[in-house]
C-alpha atoms as a PDB file:
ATOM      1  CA  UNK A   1      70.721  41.868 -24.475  1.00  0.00           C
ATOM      2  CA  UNK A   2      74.064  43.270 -24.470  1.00  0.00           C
ATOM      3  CA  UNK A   3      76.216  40.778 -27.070  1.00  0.00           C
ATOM      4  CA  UNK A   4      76.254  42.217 -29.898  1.00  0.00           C
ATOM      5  CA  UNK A   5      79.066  39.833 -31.935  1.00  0.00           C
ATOM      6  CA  UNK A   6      77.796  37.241 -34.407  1.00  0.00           C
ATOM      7  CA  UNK A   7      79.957  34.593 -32.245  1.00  0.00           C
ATOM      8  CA  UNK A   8      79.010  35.862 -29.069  1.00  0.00           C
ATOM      9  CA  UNK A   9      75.011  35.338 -29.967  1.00  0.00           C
ATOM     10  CA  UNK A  10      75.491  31.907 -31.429  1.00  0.00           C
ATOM     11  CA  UNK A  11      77.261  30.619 -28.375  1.00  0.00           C
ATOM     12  CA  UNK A  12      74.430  32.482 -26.284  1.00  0.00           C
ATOM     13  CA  UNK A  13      71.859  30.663 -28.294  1.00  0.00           C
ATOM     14  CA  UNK A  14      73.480  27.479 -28.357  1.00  0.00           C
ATOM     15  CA  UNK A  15      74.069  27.593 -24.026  1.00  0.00           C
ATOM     16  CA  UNK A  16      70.322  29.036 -24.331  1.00  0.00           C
ATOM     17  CA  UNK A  17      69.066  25.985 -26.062  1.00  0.00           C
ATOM     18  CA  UNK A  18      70.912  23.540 -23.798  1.00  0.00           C
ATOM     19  CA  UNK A  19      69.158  24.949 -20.948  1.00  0.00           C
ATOM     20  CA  UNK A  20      65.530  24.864 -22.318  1.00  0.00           C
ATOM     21  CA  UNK A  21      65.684  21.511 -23.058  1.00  0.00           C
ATOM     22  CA  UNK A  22      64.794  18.928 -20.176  1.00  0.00           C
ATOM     23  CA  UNK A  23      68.230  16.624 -19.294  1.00  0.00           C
ATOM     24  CA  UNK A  24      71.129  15.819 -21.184  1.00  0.00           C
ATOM     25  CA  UNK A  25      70.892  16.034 -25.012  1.00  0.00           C
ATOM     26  CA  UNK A  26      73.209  15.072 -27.732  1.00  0.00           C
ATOM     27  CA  UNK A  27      71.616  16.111 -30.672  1.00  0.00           C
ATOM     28  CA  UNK A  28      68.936  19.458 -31.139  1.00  0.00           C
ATOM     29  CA  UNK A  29      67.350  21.609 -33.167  1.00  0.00           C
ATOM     30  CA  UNK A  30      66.452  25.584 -33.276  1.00  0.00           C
ATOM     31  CA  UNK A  31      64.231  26.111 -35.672  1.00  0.00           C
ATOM     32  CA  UNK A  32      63.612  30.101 -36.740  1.00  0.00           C
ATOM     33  CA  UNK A  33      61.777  32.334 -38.705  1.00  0.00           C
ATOM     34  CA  UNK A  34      62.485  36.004 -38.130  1.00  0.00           C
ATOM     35  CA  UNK A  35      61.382  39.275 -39.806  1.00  0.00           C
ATOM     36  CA  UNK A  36      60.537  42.948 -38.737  1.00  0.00           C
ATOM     37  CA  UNK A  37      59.462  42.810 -34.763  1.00  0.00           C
ATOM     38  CA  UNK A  38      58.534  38.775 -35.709  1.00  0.00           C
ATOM     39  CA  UNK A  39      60.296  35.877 -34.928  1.00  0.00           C
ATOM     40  CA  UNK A  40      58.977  32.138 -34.866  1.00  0.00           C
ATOM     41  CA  UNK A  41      61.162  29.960 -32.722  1.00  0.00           C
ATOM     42  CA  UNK A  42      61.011  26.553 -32.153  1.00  0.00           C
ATOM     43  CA  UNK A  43      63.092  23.766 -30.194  1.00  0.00           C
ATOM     44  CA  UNK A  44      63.440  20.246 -30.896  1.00  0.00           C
ATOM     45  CA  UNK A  45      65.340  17.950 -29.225  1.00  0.00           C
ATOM     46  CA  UNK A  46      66.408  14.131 -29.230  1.00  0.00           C
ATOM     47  CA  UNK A  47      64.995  11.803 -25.956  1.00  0.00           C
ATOM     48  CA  UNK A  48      65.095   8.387 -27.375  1.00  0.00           C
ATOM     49  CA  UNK A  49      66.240   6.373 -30.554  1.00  0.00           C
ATOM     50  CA  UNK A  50      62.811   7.226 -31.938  1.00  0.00           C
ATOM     51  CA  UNK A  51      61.481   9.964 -30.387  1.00  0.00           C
ATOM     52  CA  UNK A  52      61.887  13.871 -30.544  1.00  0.00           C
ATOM     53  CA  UNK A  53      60.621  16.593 -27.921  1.00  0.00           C
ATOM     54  CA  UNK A  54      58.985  20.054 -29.331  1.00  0.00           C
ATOM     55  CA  UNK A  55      59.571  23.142 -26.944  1.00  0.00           C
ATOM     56  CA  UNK A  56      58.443  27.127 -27.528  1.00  0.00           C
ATOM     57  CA  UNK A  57      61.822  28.781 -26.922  1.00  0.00           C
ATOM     58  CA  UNK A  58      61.561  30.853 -24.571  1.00  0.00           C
ATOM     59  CA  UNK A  59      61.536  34.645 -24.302  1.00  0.00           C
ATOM     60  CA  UNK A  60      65.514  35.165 -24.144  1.00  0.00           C
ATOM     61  CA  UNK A  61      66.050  32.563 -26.341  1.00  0.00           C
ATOM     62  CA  UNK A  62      64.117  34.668 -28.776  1.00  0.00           C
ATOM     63  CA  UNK A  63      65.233  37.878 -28.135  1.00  0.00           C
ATOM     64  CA  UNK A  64      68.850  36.401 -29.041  1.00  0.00           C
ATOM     65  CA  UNK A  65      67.503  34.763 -32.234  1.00  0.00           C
ATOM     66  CA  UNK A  66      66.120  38.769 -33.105  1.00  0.00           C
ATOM     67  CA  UNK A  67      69.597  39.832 -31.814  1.00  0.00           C
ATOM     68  CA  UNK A  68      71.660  37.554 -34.062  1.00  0.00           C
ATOM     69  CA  UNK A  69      68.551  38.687 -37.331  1.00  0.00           C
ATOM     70  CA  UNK A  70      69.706  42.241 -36.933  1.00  0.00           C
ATOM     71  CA  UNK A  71      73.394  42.313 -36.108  1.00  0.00           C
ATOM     72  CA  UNK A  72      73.706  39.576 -39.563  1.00  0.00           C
ATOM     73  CA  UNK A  73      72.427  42.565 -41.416  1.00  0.00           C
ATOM     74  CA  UNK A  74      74.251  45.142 -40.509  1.00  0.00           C
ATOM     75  CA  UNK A  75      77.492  42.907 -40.652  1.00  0.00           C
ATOM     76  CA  UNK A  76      78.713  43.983 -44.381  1.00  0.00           C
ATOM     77  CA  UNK A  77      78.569  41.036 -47.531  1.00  0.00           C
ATOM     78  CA  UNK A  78      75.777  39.570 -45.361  1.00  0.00           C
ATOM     79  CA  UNK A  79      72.240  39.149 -46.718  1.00  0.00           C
ATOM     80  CA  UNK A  80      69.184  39.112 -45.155  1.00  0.00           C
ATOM     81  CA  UNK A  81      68.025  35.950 -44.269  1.00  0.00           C
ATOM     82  CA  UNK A  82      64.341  34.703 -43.268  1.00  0.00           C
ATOM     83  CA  UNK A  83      64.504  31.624 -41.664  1.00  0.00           C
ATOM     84  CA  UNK A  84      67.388  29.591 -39.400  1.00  0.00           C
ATOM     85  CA  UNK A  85      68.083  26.061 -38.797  1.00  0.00           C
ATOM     86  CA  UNK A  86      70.481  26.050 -35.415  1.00  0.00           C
ATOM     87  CA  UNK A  87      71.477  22.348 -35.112  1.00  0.00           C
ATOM     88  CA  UNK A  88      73.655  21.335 -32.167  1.00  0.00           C
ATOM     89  CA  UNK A  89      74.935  17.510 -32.832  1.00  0.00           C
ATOM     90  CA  UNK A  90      77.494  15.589 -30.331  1.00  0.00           C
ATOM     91  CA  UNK A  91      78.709  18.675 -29.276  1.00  0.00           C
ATOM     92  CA  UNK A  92      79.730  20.185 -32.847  1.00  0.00           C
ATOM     93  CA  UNK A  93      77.127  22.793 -33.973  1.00  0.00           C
ATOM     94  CA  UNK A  94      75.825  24.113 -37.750  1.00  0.00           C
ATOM     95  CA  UNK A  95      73.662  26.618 -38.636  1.00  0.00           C
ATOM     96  CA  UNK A  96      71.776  26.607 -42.058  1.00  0.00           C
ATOM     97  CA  UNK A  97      70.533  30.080 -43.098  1.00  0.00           C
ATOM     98  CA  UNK A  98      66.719  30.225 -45.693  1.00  0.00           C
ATOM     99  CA  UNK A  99      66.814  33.537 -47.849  1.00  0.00           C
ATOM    100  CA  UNK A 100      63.718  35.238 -48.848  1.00  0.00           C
ATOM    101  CA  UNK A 101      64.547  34.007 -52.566  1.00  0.00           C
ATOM    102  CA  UNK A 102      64.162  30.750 -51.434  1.00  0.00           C
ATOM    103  CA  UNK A 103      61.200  30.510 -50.154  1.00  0.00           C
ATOM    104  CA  UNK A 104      58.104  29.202 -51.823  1.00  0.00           C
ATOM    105  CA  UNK A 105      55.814  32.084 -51.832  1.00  0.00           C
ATOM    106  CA  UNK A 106      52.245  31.761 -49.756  1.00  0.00           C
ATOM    107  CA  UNK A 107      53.883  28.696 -47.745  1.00  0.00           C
ATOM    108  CA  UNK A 108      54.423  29.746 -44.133  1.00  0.00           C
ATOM    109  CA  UNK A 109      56.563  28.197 -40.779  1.00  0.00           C
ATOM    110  CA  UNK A 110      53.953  25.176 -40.524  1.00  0.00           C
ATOM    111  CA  UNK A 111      54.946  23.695 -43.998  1.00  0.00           C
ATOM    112  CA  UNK A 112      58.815  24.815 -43.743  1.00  0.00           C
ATOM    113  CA  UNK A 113      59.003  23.837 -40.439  1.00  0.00           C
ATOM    114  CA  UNK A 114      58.697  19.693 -40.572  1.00  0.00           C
ATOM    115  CA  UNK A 115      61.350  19.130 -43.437  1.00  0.00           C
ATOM    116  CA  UNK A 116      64.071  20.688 -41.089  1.00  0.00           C
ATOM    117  CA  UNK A 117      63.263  18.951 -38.739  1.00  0.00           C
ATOM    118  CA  UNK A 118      63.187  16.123 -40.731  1.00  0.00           C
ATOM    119  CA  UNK A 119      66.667  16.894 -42.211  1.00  0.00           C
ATOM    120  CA  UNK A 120      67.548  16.770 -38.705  1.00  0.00           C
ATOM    121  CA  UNK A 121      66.233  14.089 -37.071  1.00  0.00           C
ATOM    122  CA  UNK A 122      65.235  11.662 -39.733  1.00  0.00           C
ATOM    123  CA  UNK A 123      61.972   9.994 -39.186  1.00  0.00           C
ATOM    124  CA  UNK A 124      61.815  10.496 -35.674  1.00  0.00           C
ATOM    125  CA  UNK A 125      58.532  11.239 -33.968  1.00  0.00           C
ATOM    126  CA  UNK A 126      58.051  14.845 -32.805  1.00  0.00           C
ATOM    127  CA  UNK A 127      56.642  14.884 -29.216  1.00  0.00           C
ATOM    128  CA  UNK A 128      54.038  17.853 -29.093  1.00  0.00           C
ATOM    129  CA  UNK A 129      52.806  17.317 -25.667  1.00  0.00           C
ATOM    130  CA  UNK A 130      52.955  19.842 -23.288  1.00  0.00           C
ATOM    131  CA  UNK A 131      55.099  19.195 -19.873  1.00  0.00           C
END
């Protein structure tokens, strides 16, 4: 990956996600836990009133998520951060950033996971299906 600006990688995530998911979508998620040569990424992504589509990201998508990890470090005033919530919403996009203080120790991605979501989608039902 050759991006190396903050910006840059957020718009390459953000085009990224919009091309994993299947057909137009207004409103998605990026859900990501990163540390040392780990990362955890997840997409989720509205297809009905009620209904919400879980995708692995796949391998670019997560090498930019790793990307955008290390360049926040080394970007001075910036701490480290552990998890990221990448929400894209009518076309106007946020990202919410977990620190490792802020974590409940011996609680990992499957319990952290659902309540973004949740923030995101309400109570939608998360499609786990495989295509």
């Amino acid at each position: 990956m050759r991006t190396t600006t903050l910006e840059a990688l957020c718009q390459d995530i953000g085009r990224m996600a919009f091309e994993a998911a299947e057909g137009p979508v207004d409103q998605l998620l990026l859900y990501a836990e990163v540390e040392d040569g780990v990362v955890s990424a997840d997409l989720f992504y509205r297809i009905s009133n009620h209904s919400v589509r879980f995708r692995y990201c796949p391998a670019q998508m997560v090498e930019a998520v790793y990307a955008l990890w290390k360049t926040w470090k080394t970007s001075p005033g910036n701490r480290e951060w552990r998890a990221m919530s990448y929400a894209i919403d009518n076309g106007k996009f946020s990202v919410d950033l977990m620190y490792p203080d802020q974590m409940i120790p011996g609680e990992d991605v499957s319990e952290r996971r659902p309540p973004a979501v949740k923030r995101h989608f309400g109570d939608a039902n998360v499609d786990y299906s495989r295509p």
